[in-house]
N, C-alpha and C. Protein backbone atom coordinates (compact mmCIF):
# COMPACT_ATOMS: atom_id res chain seq x y z
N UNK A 1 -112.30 -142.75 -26.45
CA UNK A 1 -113.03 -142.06 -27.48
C UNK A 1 -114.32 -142.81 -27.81
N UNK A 2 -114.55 -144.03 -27.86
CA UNK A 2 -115.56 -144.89 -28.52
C UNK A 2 -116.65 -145.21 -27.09
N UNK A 3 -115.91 -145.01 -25.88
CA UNK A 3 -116.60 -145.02 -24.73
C UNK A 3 -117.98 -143.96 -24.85
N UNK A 4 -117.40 -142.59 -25.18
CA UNK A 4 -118.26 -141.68 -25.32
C UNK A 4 -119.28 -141.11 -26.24
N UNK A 5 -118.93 -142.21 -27.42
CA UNK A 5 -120.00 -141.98 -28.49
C UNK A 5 -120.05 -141.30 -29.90
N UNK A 6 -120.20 -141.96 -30.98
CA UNK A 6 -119.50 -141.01 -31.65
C UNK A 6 -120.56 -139.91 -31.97
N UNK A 7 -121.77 -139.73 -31.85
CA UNK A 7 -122.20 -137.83 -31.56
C UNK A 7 -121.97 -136.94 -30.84
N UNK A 8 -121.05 -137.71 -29.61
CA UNK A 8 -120.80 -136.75 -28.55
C UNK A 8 -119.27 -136.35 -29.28
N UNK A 9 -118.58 -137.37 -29.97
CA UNK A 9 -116.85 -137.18 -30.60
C UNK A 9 -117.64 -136.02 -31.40
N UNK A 10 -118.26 -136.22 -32.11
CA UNK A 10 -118.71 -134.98 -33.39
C UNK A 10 -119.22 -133.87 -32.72
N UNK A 11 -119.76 -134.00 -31.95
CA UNK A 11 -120.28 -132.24 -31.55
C UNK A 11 -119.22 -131.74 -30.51
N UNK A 12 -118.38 -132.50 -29.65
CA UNK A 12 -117.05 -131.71 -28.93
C UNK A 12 -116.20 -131.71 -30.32
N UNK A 13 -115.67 -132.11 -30.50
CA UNK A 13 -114.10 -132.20 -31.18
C UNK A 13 -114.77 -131.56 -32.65
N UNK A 14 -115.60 -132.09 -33.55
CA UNK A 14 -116.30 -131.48 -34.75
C UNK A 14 -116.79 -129.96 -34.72
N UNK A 15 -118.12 -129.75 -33.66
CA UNK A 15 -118.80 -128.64 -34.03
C UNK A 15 -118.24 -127.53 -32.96
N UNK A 16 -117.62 -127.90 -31.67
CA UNK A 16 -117.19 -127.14 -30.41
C UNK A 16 -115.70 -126.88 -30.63
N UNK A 17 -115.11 -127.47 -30.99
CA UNK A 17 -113.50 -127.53 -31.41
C UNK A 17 -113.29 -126.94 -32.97
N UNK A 18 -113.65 -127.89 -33.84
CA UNK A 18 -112.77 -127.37 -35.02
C UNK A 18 -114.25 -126.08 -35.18
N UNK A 19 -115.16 -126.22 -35.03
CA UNK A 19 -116.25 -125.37 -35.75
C UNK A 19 -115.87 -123.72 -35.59
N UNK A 20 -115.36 -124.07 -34.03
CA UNK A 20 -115.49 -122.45 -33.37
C UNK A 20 -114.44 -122.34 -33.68
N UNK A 21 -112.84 -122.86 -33.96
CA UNK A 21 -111.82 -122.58 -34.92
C UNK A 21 -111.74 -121.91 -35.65
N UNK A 22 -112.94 -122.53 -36.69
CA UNK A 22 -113.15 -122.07 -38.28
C UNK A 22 -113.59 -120.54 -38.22
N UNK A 23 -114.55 -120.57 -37.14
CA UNK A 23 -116.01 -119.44 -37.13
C UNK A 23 -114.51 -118.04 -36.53
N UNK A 24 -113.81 -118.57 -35.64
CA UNK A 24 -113.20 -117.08 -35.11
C UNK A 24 -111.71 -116.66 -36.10
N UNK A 25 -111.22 -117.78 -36.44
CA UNK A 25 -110.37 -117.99 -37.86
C UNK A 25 -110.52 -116.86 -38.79
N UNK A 26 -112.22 -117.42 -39.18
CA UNK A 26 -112.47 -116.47 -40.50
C UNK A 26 -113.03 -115.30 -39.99
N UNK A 27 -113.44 -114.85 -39.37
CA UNK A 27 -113.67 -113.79 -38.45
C UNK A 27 -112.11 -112.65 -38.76
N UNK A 28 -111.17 -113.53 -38.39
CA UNK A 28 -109.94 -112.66 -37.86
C UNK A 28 -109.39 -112.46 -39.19
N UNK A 29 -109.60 -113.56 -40.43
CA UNK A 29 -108.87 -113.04 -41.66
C UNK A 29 -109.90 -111.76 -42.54
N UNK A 30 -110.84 -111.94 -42.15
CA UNK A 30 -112.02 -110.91 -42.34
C UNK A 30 -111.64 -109.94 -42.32
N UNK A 31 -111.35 -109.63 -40.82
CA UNK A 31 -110.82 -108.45 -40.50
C UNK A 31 -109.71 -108.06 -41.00
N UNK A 32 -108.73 -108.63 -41.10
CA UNK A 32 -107.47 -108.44 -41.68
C UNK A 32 -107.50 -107.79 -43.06
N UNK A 33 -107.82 -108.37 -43.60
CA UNK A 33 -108.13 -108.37 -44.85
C UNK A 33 -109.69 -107.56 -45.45
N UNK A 34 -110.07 -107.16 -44.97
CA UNK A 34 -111.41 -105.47 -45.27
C UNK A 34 -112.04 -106.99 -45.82
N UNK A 35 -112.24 -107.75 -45.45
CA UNK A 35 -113.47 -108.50 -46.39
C UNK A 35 -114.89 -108.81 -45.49
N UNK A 36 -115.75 -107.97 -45.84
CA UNK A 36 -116.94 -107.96 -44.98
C UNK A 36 -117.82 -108.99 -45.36
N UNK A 37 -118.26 -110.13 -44.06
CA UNK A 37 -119.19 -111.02 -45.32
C UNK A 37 -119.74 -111.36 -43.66
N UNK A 38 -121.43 -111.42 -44.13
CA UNK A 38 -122.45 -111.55 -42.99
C UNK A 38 -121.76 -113.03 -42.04
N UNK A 39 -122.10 -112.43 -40.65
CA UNK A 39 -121.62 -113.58 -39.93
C UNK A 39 -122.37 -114.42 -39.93
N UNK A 40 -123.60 -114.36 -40.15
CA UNK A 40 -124.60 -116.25 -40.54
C UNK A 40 -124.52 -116.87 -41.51
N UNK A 41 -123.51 -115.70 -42.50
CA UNK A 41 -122.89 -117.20 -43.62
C UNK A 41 -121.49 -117.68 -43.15
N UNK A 42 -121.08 -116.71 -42.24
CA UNK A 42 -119.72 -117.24 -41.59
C UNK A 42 -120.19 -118.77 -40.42
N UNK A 43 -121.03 -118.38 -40.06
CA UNK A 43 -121.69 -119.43 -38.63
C UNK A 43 -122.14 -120.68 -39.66
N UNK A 44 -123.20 -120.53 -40.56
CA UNK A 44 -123.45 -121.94 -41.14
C UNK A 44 -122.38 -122.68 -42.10
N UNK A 45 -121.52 -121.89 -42.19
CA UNK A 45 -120.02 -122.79 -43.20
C UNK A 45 -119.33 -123.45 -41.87
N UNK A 46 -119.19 -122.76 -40.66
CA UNK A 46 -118.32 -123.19 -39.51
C UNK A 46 -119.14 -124.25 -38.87
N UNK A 47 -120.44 -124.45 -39.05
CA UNK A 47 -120.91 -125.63 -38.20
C UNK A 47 -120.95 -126.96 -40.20
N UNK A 48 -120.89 -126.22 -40.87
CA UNK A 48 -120.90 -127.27 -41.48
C UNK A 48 -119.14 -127.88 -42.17
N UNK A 49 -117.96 -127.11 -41.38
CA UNK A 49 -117.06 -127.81 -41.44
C UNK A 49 -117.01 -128.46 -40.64
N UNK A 50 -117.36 -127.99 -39.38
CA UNK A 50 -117.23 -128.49 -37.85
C UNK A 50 -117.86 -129.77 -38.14
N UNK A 51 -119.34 -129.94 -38.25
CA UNK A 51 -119.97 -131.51 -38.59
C UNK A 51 -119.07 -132.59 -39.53
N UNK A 52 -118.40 -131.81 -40.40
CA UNK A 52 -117.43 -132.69 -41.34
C UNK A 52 -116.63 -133.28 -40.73
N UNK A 53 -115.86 -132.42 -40.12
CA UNK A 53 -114.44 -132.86 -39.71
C UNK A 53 -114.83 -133.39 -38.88
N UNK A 54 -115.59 -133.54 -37.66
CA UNK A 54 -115.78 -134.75 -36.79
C UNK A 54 -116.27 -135.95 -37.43
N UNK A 55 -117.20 -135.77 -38.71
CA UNK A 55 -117.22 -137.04 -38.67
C UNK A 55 -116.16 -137.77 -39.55
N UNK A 56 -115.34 -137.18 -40.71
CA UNK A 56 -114.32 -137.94 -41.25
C UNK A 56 -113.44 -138.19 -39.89
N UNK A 57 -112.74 -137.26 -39.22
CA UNK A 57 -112.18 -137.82 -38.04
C UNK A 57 -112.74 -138.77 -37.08
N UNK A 58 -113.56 -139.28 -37.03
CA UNK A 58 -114.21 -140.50 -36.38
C UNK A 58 -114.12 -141.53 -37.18
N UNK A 59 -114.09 -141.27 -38.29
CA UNK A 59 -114.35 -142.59 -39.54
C UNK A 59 -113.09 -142.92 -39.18
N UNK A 60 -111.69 -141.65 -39.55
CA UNK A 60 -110.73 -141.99 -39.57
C UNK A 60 -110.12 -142.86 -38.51
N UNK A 61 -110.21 -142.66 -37.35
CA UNK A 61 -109.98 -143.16 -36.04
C UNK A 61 -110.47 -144.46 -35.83
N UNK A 62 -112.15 -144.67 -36.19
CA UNK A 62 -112.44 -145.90 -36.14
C UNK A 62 -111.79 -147.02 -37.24
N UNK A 63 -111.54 -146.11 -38.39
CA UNK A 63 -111.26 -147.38 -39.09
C UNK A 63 -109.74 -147.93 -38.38
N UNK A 64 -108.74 -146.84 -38.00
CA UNK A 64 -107.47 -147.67 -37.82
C UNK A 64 -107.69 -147.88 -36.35
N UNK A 65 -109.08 -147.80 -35.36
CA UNK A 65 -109.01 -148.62 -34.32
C UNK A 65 -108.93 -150.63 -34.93
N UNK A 66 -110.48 -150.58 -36.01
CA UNK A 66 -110.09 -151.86 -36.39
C UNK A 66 -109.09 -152.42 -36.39
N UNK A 67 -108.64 -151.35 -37.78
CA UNK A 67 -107.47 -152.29 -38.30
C UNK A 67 -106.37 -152.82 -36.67
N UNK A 68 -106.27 -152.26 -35.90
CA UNK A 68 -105.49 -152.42 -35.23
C UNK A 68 -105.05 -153.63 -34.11
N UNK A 69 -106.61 -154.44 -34.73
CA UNK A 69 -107.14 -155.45 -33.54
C UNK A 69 -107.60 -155.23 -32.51
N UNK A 70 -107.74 -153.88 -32.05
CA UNK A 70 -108.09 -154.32 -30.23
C UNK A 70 -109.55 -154.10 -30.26
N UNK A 71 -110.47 -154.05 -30.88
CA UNK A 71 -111.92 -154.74 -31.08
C UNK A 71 -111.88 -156.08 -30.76
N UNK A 72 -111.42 -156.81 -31.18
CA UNK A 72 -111.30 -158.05 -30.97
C UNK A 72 -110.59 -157.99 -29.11
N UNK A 73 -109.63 -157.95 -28.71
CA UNK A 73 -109.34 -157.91 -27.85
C UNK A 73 -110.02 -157.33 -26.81
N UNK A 74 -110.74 -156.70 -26.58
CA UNK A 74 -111.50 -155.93 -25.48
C UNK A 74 -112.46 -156.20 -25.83
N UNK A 75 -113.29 -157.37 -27.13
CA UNK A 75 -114.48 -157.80 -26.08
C UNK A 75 -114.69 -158.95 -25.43
């Protein structure tokens, strides 16, 4: 994970993974549910969970890589 960077962790796993989640998610409860609401406020909430969640999930990850010692060990 740390090999690849963490903007590349945030825009796969953040904005490509959870984003397009969110974006076809709310899409489908939309539908379900008669609730009509423009899809470019659906698209800018989904890239701005998507940006979130990658980066608390990176924080999260990095911090218990620390804690874990192998920083120390692998360099």
């Amino acid at each position: 994970m740390r090999e690849k960077g963490k903007w590349r962790y945030i825009a796969i796993n953040g904005l490509l993974l959870a984003g397009s989640f969110f974006f076809f998610f709310t899409i489908l409860l939309n539908q379900l549910f008669s609730n009509p609401e423009p899809i470019s406020t659906i698209l800018i909430r989904a890239i701005t969970f998507g940006t979130a969640y990658g980066i608390v999930t990176w924080v999260i990850w990095e911090n218990r890589y620390k804690k874990s010692g192998m920083e120390q060990e692998s360099s």
